[in-house]
C-alpha atoms as a PDB file:
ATOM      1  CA  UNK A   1      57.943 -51.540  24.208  1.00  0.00           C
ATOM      2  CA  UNK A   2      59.600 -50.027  20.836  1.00  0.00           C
ATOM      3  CA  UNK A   3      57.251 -49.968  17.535  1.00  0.00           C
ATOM      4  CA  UNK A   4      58.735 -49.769  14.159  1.00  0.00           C
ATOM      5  CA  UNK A   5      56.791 -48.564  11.639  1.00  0.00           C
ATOM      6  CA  UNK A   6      57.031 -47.416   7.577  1.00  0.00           C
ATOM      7  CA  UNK A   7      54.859 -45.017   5.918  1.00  0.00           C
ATOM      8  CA  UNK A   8      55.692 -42.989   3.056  1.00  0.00           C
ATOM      9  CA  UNK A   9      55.058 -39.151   1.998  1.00  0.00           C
ATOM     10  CA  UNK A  10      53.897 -37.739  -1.566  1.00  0.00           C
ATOM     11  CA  UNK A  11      56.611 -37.210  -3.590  1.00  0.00           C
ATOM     12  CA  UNK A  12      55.573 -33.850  -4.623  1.00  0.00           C
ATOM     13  CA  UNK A  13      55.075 -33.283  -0.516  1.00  0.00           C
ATOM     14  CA  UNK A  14      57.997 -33.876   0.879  1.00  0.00           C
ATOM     15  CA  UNK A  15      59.813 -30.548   2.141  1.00  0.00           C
ATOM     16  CA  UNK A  16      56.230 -29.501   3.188  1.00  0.00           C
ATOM     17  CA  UNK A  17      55.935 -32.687   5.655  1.00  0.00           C
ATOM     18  CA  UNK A  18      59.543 -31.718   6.828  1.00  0.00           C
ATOM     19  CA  UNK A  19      58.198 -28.088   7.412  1.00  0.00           C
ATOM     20  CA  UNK A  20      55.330 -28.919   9.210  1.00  0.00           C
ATOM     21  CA  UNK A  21      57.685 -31.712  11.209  1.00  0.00           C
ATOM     22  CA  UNK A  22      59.621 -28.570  12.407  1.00  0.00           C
ATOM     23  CA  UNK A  23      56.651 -26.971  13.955  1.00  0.00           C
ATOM     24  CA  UNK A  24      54.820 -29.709  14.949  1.00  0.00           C
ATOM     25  CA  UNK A  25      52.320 -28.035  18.363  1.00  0.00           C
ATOM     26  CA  UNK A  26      53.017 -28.461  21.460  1.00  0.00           C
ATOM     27  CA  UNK A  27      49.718 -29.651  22.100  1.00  0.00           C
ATOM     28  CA  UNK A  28      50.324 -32.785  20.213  1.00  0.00           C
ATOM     29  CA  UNK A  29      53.912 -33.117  21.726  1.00  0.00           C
ATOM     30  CA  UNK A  30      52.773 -33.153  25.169  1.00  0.00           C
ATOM     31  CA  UNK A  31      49.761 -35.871  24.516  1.00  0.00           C
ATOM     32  CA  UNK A  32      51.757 -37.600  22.733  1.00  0.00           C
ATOM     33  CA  UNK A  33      53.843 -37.822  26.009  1.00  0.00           C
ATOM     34  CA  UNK A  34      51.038 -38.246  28.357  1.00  0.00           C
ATOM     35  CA  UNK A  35      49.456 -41.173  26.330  1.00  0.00           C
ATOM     36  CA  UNK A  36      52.905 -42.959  27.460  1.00  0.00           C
ATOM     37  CA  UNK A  37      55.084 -42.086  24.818  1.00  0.00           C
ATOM     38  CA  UNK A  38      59.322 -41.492  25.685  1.00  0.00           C
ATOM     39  CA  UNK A  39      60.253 -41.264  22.657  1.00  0.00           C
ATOM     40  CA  UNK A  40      59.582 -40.561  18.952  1.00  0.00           C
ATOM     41  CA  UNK A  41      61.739 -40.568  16.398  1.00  0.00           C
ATOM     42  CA  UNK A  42      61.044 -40.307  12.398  1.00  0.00           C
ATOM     43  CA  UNK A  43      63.955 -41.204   9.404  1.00  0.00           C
ATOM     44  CA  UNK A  44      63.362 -40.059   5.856  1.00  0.00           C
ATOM     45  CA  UNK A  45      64.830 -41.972   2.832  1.00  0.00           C
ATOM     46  CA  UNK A  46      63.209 -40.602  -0.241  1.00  0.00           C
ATOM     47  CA  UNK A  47      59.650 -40.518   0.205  1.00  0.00           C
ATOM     48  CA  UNK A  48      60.014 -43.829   2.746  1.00  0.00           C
ATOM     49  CA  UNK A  49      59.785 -42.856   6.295  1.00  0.00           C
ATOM     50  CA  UNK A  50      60.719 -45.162   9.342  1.00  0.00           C
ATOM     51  CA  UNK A  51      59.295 -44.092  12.705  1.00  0.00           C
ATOM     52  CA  UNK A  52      61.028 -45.517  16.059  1.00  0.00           C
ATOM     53  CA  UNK A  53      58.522 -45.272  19.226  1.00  0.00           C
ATOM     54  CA  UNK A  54      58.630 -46.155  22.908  1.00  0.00           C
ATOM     55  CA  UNK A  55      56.143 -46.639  25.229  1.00  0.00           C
ATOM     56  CA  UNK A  56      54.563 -48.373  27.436  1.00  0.00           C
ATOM     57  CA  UNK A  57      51.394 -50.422  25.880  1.00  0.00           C
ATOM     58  CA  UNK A  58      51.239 -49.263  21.999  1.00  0.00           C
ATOM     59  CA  UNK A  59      47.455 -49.471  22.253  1.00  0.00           C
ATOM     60  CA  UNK A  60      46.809 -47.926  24.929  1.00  0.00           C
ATOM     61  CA  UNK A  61      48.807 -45.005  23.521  1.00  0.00           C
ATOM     62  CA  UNK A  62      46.654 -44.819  20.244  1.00  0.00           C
ATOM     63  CA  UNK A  63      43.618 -45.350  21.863  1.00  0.00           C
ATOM     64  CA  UNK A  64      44.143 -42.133  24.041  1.00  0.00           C
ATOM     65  CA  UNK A  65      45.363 -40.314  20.415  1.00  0.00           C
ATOM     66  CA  UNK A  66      42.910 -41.284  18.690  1.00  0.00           C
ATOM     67  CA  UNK A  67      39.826 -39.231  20.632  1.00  0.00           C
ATOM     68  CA  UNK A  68      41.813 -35.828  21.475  1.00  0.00           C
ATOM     69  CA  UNK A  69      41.183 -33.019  18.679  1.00  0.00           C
ATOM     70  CA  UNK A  70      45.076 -32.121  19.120  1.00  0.00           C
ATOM     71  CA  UNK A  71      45.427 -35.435  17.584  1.00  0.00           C
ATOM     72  CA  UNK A  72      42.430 -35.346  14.924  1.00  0.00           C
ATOM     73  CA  UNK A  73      43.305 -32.244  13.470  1.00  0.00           C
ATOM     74  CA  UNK A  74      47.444 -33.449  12.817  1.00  0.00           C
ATOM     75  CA  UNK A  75      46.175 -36.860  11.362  1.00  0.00           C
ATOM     76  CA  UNK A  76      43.834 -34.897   8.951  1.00  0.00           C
ATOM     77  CA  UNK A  77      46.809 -32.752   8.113  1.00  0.00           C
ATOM     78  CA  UNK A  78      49.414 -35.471   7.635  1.00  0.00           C
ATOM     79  CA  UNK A  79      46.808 -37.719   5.440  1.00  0.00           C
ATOM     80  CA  UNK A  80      47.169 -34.607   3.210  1.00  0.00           C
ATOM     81  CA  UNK A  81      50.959 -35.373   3.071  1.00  0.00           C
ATOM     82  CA  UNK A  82      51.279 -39.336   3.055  1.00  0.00           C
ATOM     83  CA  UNK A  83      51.416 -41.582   0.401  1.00  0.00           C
ATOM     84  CA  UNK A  84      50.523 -44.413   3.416  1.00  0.00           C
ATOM     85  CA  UNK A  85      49.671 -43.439   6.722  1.00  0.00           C
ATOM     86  CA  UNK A  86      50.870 -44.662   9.965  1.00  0.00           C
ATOM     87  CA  UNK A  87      50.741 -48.572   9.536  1.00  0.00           C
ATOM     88  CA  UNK A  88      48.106 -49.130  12.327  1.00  0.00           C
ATOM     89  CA  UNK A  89      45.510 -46.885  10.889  1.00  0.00           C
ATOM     90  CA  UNK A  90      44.919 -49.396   8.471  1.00  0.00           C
ATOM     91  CA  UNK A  91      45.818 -53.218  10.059  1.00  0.00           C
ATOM     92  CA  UNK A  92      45.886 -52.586  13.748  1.00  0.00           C
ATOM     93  CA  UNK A  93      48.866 -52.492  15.923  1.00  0.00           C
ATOM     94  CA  UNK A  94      50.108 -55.378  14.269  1.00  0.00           C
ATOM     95  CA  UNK A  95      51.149 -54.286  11.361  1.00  0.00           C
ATOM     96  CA  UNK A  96      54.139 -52.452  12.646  1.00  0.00           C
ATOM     97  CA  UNK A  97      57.620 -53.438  11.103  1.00  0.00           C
ATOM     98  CA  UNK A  98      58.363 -57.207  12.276  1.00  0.00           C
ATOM     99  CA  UNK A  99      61.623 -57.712  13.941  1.00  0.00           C
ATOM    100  CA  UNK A 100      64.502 -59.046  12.218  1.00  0.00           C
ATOM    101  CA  UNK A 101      67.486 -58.933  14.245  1.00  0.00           C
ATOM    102  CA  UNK A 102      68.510 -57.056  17.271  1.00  0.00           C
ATOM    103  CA  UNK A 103      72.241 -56.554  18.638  1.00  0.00           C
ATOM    104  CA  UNK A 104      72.162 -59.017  22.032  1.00  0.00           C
END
């Protein structure tokens, strides 16, 4: 399945976000894999960011996230960094960008 989703970083945060997105641990990379993730793949417009995911079951992958300290210890440091976090921290899996048209 592929999961849209917008958050946004601080405005006065931004080229620290990049910097840590540049470094991000290998750790994190390879749960982030093992939860069923293929891919991952962030856009930045401003302070709006668009993340692209695949996987398998959504979440299944969050609910495997969500309990390893790899994972716990990234989230606190990004919630320094974001404006709004991930979309389903707040609303559930749902709340993921609806959509709106996709090439046949």
């Amino acid at each position: 399945m592929r999961v849209a989703l917008h958050t946004r970083v601080r405005p006065d945060r931004v080229a620290e976000y990049e910097a840590a997105h540049r470094q991000v641990p290998v750790g994190l990379t390879d749960a982030i894999r093992a939860a069923g993730a293929t891919s991952w793949t962030i856009w930045r417009s401003g302070t709006h960011l668009f993340h692209v995911l695949d996987c398998a079951d959504y979440d299944a992958l969050l609910a495997e996230l969500e309990k390893l300290p790899v994972n716990i210890a990234w989230q606190a440091r990004m919630a320094e960094l974001l404006d709004v976090v991930h979309d389903y921290s707040e609303a559930g899996t749902d709340a993921g960008l609806p959509v709106v048209w996709e090439l046949p």
